[in-house]
C-alpha atoms as a PDB file:
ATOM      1  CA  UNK A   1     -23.038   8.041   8.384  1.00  0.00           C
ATOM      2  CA  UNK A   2     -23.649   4.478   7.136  1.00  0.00           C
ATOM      3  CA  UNK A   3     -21.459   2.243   5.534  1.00  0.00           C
ATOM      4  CA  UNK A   4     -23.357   1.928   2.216  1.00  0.00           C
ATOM      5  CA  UNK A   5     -22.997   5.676   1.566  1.00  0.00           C
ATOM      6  CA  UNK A   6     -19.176   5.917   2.680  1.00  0.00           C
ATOM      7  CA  UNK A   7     -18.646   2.865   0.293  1.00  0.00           C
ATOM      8  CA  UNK A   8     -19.572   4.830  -2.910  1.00  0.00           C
ATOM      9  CA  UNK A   9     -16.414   6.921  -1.838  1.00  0.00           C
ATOM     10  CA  UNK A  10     -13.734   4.987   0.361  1.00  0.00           C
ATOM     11  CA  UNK A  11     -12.653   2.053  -2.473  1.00  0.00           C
ATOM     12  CA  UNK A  12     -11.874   4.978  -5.111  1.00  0.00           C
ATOM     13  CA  UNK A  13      -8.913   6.391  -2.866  1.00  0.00           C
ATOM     14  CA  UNK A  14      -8.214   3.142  -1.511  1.00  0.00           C
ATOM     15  CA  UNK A  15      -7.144   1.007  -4.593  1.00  0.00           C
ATOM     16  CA  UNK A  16      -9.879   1.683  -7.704  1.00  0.00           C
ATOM     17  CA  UNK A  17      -8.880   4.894  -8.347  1.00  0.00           C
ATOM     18  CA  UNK A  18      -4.968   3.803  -8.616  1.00  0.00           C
ATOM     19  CA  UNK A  19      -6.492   0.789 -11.203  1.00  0.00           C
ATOM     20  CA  UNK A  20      -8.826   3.315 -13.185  1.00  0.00           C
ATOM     21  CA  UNK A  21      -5.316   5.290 -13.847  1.00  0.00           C
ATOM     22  CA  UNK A  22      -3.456   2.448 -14.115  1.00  0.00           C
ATOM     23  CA  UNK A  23      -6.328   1.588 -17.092  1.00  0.00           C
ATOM     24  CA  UNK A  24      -6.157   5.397 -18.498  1.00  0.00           C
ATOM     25  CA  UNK A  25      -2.972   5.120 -18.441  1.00  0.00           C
ATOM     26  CA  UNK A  26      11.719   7.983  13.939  1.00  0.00           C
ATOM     27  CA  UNK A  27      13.535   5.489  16.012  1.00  0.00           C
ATOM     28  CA  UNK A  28      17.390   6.090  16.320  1.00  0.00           C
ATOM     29  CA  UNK A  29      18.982   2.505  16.779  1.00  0.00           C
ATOM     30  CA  UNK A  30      22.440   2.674  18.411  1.00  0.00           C
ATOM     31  CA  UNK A  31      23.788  -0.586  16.418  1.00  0.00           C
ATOM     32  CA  UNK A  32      24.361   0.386  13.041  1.00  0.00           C
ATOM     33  CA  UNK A  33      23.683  -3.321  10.665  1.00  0.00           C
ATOM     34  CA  UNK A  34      26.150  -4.571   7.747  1.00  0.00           C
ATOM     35  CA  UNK A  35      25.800  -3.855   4.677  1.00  0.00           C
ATOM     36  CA  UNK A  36      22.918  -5.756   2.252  1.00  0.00           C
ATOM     37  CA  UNK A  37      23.977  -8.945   0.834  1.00  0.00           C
ATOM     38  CA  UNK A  38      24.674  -8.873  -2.990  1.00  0.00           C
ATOM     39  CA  UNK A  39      20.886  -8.804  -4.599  1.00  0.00           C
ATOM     40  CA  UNK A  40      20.277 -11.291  -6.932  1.00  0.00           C
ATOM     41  CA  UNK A  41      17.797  -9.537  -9.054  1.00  0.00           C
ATOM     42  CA  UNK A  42      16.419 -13.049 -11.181  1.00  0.00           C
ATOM     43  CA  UNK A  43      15.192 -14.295  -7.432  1.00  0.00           C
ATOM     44  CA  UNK A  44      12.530 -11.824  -7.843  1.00  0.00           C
ATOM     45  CA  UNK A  45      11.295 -10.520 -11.517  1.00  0.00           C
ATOM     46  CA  UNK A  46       8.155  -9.153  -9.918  1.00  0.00           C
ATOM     47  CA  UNK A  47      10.002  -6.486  -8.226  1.00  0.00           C
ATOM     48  CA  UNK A  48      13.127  -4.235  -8.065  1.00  0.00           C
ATOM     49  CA  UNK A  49      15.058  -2.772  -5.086  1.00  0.00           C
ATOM     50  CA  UNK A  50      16.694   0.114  -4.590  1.00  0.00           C
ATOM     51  CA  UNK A  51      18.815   0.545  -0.766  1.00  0.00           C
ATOM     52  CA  UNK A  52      19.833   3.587   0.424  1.00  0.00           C
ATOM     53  CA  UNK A  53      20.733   4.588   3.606  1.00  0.00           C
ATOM     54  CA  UNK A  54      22.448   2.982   6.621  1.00  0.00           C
ATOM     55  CA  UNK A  55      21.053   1.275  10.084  1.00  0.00           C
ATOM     56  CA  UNK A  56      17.868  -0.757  10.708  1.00  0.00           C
ATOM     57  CA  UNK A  57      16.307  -2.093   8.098  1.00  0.00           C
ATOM     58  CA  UNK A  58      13.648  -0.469   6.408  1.00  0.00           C
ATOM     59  CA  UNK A  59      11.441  -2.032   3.460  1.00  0.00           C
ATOM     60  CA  UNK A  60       8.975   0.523   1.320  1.00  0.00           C
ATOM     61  CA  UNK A  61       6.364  -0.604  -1.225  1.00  0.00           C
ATOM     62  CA  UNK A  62       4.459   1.347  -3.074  1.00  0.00           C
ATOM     63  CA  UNK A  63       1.079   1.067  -4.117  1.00  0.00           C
ATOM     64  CA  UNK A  64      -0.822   0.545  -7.651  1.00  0.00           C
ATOM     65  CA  UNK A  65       0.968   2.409 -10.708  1.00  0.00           C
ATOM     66  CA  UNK A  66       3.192   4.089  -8.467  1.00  0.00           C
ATOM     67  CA  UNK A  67       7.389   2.976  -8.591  1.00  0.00           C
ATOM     68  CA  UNK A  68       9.645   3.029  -5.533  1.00  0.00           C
ATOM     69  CA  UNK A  69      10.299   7.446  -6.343  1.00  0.00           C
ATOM     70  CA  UNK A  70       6.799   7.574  -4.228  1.00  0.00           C
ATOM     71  CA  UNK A  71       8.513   7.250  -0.795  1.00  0.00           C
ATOM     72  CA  UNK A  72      11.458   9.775  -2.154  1.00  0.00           C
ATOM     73  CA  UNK A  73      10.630  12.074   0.784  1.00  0.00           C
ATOM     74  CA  UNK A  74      10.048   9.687   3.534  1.00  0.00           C
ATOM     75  CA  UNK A  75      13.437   7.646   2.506  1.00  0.00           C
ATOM     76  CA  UNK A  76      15.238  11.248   2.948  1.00  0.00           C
ATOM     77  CA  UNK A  77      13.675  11.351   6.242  1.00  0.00           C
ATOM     78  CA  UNK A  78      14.656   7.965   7.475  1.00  0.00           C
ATOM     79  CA  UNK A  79      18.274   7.176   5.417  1.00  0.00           C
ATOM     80  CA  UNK A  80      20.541   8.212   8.357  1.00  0.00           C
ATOM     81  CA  UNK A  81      18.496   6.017  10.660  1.00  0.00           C
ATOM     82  CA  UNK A  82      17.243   3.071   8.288  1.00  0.00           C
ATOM     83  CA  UNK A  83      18.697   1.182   5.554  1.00  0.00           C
ATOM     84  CA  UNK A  84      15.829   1.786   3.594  1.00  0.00           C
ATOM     85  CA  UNK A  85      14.790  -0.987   0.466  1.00  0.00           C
ATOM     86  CA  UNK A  86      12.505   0.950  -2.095  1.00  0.00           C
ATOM     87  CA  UNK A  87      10.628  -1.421  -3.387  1.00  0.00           C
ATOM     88  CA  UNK A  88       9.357  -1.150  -7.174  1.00  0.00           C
ATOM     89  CA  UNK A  89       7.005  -3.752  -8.718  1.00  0.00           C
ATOM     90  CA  UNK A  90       6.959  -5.007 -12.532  1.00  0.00           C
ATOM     91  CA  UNK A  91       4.447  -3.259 -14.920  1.00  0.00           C
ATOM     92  CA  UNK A  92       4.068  -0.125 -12.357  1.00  0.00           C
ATOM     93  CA  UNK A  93       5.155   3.466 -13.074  1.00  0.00           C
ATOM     94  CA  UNK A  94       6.833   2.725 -16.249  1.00  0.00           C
ATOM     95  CA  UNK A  95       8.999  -0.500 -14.794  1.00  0.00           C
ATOM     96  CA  UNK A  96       8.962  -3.230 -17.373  1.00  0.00           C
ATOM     97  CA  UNK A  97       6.138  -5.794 -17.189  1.00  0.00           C
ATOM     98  CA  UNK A  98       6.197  -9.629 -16.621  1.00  0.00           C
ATOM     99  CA  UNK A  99       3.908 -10.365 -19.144  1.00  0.00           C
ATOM    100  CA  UNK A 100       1.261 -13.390 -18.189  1.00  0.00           C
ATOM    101  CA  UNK A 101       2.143 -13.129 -14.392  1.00  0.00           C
ATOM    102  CA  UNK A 102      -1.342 -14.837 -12.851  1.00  0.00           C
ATOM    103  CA  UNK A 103      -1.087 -15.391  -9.750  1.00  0.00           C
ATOM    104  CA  UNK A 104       0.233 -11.707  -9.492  1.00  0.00           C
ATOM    105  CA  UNK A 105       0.451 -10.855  -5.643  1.00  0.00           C
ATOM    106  CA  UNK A 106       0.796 -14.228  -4.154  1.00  0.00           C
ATOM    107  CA  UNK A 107       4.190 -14.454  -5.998  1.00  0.00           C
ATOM    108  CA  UNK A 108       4.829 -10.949  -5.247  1.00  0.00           C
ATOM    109  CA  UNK A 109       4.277 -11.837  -1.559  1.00  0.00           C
ATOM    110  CA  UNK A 110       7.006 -14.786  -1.939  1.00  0.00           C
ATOM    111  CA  UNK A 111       9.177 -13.139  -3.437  1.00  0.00           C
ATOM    112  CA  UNK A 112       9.263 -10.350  -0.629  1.00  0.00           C
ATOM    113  CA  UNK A 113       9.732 -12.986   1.628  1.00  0.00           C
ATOM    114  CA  UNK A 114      12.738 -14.662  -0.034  1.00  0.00           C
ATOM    115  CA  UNK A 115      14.512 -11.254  -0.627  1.00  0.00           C
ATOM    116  CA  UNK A 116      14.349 -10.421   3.427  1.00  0.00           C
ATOM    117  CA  UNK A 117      15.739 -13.747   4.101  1.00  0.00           C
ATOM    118  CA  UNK A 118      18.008 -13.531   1.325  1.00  0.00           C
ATOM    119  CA  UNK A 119      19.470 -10.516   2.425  1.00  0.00           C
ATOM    120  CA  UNK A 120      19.617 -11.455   6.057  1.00  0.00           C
ATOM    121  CA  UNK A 121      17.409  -8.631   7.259  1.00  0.00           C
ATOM    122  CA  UNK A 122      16.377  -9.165  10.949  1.00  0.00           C
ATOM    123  CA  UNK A 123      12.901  -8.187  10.917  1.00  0.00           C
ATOM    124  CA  UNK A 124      12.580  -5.205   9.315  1.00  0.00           C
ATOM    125  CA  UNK A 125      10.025  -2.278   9.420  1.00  0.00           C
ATOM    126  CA  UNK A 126       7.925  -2.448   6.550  1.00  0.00           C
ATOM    127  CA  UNK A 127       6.038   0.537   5.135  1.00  0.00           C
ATOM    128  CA  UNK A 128       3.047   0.163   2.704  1.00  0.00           C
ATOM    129  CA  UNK A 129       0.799   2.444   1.219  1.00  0.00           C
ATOM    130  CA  UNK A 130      -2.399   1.400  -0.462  1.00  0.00           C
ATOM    131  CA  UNK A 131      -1.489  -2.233  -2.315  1.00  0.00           C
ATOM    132  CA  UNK A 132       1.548  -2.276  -0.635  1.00  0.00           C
ATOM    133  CA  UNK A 133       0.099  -1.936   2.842  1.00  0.00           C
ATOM    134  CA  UNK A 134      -1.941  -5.289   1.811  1.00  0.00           C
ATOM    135  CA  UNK A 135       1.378  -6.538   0.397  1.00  0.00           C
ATOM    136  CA  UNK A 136       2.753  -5.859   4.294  1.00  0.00           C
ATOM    137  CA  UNK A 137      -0.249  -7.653   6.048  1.00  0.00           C
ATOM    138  CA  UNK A 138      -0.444 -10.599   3.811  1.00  0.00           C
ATOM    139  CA  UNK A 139       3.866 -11.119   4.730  1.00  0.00           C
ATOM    140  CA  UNK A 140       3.375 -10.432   8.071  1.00  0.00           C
ATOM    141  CA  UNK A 141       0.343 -13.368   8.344  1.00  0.00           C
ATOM    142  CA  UNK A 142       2.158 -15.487   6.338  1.00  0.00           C
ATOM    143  CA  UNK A 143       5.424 -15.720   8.047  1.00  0.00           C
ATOM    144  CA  UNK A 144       4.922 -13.866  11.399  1.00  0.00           C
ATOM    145  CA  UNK A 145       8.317 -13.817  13.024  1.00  0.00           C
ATOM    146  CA  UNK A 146      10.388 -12.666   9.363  1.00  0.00           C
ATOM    147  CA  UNK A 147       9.226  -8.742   9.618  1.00  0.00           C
ATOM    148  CA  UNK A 148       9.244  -6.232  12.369  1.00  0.00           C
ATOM    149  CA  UNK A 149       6.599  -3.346  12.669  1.00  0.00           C
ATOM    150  CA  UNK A 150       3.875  -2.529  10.479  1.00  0.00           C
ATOM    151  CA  UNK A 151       3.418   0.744   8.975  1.00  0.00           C
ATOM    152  CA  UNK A 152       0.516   0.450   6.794  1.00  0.00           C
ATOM    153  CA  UNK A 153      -0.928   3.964   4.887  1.00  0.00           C
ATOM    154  CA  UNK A 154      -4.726   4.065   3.438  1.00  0.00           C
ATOM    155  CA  UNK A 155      -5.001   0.626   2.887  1.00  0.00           C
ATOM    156  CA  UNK A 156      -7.538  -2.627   4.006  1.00  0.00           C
ATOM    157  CA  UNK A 157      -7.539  -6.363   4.361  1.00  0.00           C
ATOM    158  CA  UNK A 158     -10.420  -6.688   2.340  1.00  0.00           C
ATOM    159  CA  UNK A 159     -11.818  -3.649   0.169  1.00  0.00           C
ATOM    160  CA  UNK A 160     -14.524  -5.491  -1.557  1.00  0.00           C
ATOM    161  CA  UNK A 161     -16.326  -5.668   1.705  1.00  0.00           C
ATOM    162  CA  UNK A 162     -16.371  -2.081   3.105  1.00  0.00           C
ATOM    163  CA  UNK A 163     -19.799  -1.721   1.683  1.00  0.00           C
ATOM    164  CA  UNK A 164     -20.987  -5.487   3.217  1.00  0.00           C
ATOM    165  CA  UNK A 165     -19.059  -6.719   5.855  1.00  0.00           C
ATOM    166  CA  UNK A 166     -20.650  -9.968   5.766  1.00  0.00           C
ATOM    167  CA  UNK A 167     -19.282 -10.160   1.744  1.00  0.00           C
ATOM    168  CA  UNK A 168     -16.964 -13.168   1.156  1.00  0.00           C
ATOM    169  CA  UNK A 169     -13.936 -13.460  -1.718  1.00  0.00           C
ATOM    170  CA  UNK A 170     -16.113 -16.074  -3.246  1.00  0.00           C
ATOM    171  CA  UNK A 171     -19.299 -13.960  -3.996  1.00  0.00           C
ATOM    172  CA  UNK A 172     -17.473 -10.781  -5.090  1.00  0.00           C
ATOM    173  CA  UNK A 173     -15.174 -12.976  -8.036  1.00  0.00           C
ATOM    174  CA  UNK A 174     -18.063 -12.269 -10.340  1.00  0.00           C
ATOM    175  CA  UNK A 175     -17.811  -8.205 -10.217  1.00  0.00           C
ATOM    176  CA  UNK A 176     -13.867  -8.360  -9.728  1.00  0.00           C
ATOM    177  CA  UNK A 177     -13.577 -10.228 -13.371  1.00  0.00           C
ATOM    178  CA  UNK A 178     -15.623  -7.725 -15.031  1.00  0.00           C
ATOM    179  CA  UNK A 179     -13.831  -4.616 -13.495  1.00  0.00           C
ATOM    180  CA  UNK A 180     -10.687  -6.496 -14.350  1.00  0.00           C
ATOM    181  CA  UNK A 181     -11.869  -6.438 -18.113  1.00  0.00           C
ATOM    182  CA  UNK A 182     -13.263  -3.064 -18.364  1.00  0.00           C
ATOM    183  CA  UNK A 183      -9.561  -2.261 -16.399  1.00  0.00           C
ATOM    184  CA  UNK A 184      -7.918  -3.910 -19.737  1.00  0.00           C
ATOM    185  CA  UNK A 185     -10.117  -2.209 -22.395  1.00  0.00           C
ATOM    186  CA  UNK A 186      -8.409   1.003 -23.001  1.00  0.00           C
ATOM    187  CA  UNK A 187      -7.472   4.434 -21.363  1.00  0.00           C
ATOM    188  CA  UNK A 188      -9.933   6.935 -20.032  1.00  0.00           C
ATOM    189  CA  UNK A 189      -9.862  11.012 -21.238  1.00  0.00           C
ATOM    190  CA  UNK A 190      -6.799  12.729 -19.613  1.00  0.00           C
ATOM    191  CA  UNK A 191      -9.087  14.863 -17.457  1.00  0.00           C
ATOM    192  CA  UNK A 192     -11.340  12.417 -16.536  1.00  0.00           C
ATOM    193  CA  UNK A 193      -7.908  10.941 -14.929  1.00  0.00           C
ATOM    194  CA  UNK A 194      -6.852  14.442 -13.449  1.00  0.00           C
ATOM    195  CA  UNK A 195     -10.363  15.017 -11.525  1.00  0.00           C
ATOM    196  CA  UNK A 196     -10.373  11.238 -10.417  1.00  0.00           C
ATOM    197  CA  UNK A 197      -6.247  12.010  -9.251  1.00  0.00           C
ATOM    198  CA  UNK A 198      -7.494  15.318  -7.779  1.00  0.00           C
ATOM    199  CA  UNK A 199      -9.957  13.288  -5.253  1.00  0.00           C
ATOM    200  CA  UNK A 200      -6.157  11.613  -3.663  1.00  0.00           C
ATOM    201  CA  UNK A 201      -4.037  14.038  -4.225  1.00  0.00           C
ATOM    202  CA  UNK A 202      -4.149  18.081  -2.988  1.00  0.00           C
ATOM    203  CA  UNK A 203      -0.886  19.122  -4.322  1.00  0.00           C
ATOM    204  CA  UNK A 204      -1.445  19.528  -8.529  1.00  0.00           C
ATOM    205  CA  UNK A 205       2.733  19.006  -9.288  1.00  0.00           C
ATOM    206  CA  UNK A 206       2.244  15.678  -7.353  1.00  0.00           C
ATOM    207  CA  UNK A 207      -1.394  14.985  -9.463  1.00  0.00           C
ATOM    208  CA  UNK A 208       0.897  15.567 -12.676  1.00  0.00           C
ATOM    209  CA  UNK A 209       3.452  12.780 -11.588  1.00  0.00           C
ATOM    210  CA  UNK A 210       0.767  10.489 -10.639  1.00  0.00           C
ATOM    211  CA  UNK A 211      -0.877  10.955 -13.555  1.00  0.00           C
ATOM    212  CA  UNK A 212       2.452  10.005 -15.689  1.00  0.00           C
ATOM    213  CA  UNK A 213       2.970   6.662 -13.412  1.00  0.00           C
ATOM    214  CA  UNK A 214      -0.554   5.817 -14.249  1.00  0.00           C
ATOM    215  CA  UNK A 215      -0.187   6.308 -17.702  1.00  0.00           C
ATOM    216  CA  UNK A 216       2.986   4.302 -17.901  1.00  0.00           C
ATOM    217  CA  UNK A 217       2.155   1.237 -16.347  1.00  0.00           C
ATOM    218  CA  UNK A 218       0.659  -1.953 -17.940  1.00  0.00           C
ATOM    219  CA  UNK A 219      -3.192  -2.114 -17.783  1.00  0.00           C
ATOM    220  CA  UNK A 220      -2.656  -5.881 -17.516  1.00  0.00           C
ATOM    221  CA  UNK A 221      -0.735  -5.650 -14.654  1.00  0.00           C
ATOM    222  CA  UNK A 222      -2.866  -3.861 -12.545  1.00  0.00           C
ATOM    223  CA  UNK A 223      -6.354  -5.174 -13.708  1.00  0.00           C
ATOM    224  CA  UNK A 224      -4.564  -8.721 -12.326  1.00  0.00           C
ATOM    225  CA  UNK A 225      -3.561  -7.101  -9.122  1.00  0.00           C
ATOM    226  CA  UNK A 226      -6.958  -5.147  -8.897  1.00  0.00           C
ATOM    227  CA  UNK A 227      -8.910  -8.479  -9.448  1.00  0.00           C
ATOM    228  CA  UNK A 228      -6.671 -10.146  -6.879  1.00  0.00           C
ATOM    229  CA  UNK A 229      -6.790  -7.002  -4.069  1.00  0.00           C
ATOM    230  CA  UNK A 230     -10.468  -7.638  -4.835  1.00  0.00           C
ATOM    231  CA  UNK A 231     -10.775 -11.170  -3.822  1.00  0.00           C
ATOM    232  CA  UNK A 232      -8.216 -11.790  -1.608  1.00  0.00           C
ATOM    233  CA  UNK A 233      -9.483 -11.395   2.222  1.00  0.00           C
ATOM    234  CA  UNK A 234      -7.229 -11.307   5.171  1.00  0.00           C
ATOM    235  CA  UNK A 235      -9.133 -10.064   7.933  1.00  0.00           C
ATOM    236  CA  UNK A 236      -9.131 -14.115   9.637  1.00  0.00           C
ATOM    237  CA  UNK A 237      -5.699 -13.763   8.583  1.00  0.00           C
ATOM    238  CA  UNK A 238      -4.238 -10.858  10.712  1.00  0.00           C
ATOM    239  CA  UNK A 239      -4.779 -12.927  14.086  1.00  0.00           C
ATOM    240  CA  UNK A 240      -1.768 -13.979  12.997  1.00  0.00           C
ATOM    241  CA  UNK A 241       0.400 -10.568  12.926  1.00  0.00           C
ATOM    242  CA  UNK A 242       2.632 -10.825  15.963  1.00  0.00           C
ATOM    243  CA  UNK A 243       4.407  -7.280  15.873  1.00  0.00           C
ATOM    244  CA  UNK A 244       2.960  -3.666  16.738  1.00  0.00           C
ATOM    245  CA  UNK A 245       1.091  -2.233  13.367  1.00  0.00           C
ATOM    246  CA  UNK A 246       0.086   1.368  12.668  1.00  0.00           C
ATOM    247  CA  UNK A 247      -2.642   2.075  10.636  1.00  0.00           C
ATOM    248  CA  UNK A 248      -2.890   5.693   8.853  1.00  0.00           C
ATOM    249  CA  UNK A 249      -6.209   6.450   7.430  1.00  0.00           C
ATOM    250  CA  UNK A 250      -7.668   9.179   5.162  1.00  0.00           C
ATOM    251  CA  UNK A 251     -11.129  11.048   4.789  1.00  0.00           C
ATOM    252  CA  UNK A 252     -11.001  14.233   4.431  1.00  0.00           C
ATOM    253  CA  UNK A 253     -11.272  13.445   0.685  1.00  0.00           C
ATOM    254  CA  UNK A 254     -15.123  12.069   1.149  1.00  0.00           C
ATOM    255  CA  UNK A 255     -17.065  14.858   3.062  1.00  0.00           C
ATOM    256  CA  UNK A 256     -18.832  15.740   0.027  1.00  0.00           C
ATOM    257  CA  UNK A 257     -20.317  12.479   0.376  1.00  0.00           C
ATOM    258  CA  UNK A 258     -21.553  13.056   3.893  1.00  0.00           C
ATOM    259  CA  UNK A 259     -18.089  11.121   5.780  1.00  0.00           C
ATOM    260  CA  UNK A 260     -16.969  11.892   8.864  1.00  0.00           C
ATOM    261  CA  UNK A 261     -13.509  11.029  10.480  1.00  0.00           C
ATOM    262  CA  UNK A 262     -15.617   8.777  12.920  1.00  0.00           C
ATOM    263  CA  UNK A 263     -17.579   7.133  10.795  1.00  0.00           C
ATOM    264  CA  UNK A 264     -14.768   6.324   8.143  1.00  0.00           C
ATOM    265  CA  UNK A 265     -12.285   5.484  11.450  1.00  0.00           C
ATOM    266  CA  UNK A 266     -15.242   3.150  12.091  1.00  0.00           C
ATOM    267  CA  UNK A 267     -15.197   1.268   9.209  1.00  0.00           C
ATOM    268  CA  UNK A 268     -10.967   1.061   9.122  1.00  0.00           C
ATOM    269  CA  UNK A 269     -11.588  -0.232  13.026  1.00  0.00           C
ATOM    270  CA  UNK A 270     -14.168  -3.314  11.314  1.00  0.00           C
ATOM    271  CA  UNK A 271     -11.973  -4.467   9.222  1.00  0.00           C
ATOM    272  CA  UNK A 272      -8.720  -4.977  11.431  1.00  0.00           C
ATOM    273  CA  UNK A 273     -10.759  -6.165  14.042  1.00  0.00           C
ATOM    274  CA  UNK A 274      -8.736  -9.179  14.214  1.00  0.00           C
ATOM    275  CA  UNK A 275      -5.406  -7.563  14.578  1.00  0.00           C
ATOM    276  CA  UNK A 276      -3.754  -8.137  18.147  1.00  0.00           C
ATOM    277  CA  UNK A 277      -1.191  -5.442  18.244  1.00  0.00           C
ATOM    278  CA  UNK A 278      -2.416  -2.212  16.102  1.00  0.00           C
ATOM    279  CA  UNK A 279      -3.372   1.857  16.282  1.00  0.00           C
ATOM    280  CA  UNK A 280      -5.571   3.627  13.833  1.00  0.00           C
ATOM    281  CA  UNK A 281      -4.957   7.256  13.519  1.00  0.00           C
ATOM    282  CA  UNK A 282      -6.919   8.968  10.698  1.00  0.00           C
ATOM    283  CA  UNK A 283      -5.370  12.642   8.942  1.00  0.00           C
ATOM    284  CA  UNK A 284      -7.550  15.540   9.600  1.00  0.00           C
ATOM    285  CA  UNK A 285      -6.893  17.085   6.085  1.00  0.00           C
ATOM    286  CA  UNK A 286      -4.568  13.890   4.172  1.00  0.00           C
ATOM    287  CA  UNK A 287      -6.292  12.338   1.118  1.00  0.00           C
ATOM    288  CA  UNK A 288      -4.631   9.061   0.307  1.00  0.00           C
ATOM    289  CA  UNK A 289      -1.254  10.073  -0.718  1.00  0.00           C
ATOM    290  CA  UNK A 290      -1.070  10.655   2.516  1.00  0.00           C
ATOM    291  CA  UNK A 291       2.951  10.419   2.645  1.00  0.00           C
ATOM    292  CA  UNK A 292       2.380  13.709   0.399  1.00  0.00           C
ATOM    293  CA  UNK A 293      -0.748  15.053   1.408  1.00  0.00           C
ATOM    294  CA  UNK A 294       0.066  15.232   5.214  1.00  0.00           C
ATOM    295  CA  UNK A 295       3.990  14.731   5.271  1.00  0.00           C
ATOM    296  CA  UNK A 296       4.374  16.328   8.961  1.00  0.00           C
ATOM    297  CA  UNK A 297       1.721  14.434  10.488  1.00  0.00           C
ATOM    298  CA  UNK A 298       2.970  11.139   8.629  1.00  0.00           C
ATOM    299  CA  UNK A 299       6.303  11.948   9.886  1.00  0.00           C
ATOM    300  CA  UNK A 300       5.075  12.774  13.795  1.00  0.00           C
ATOM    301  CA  UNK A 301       2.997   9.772  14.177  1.00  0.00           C
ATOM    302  CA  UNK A 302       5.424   7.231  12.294  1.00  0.00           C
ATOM    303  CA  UNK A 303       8.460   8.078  14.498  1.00  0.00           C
ATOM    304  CA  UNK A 304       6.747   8.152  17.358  1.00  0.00           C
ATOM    305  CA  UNK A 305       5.175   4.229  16.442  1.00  0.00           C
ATOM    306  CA  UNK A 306       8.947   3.647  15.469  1.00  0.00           C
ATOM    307  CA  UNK A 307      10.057   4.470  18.983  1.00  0.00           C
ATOM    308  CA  UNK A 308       7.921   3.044  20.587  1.00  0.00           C
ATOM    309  CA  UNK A 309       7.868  -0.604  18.742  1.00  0.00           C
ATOM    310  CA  UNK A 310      12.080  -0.797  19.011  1.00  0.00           C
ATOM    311  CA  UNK A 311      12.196  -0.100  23.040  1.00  0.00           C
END
């Protein structure tokens, strides 16, 4: 399977299918931590934090359109365990907007940053799916000793270039500001949004609340983080990562376009070239929910990758 025909597929589940909505619309520590610091919510507008849960920290973000509610299942599974910060960012999933925020992740990335030194949390797991796997990466590379393992679900270092590796940020800004206009333009036909949902999501009750996150967050806000998750590469960058990362992948999803496992694990395996310490594992039947498309075989492989990274 070549890259060029995989690429037609792989950037819809990855992050331009969240923006087209957005448009239409375990490890068992024995030393149980203090409590969180007092939050000081004005330190970071671009986001909002819910904790719950006790033990090792534990920081989720979500990816485009979707709040902090997407990890509801996997915070259940790790609150006895993990003190786990749910993460929700401004202008997603009905969560008020910060209007004119450009620069939109790089702030967003600071901002993380401050709030785990803020609240004193000794390098703490981070979980990301989609945007907020490239949220994880771009910490980790930036300040390499503040976080502790990497969980990162269905996401990339640098999307624009699955179909040309050789593609730089520079050359793609052209395409990115047009998609981030057409983004901004108005919503697309409610089913039009339920057959693009139904190509990352199995489940139709979870395509329904997908669908309503989509259609409740800001069109501005995402076409800004779409244009920057489009020209934003960190694949130099991840040389940088010092602590064990996991990598979940999906396909399943693209066999009517002639995928394979291999030749989409191939194409994950390009782009973290780069990264010292990491495992790619790709979900037989997941799509890119794949927190809800594949929950046991999330579960299995992250808290096996959690054991393993805390001995």
């Amino acid at each position: 399977m070549k890259l060029t025909s995989i690429a037609r597929c792989l950037p819809l589940a990855l992050f331009l299918t969240g923006a087209a909505i957005a448009s239409a619309i375990g490890a068992t520590p024995t030393t149980e931590l203090a409590q969180p610091a007092a939050d000081s919510p004005a330190a970071h507008p671009l986001f909002t934090v819910k904790v719950v849960g006790k033990g090792q920290p534990m920081l989720l973000i979500p990816g485009l359109t979707c709040p902090g509610a997407v990890w509801d299942e996997t915070v259940a599974h790790y609150q006895k365990q993990y003190q786990c910060h749910v993460v929700s960012l401004a202008g997603f999933g009905g969560q008020p907007a910060v209007p004119g925020a450009s620069p939109l992740l790089l702030p967003v990335r600071d901002q993380l940053l401050a709030y785990v030194k803020a609240q004193k949390l000794n390098q703490p797991v981070v979980v990301g799916h989609s945007l907020g796997g490239f949220l994880a990466l771009w910490m980790s590379s930036t300040q390499p000793n503040a976080l502790g393992p990497l969980l990162i679900l269905d996401s990339l270092p640098f999307m624009s270039a699955i179909q040309d590796p050789s593609l730089t940020a520079e050359k793609v800004k052209p395409r990115a500001e047009a998609m981030r206009k057409q983004m901004q333009s108005g919503p697309m036909p409610a089913a039009a949004r339920r057959q693009m949902l139904a190509g990352l999501i199995t489940d139709t009750a979870r395509i329904s609340l997908a669908d309503r996150w989509g259609v409740a967050s800001d069109p501005a806000t995402v076409g800004q983080a779409m244009y920057e998750l489009s020209t934003t590469d960190l694949r130099a960058d991840l040389a940088r990562i010092q602590q064990p990362v996991l990598v979940l992948g999906a396909w399943a999803a693209y066999k009517a376009y002639g995928s394979t496992m291999e030749s989409t694990r191939a194409i994950f395996a390009q782009q973290y070239a780069q990264l010292p310490q990491h495992r790619i594992e790709m979900s037989e039947a997941g799509r890119h929910f794949l927190m809800w498309d594949d929950t046991a075989w999330f579960f299995t492989q992250a808290d096996s990758f959690l054991r393993q990274a805390r001995k």
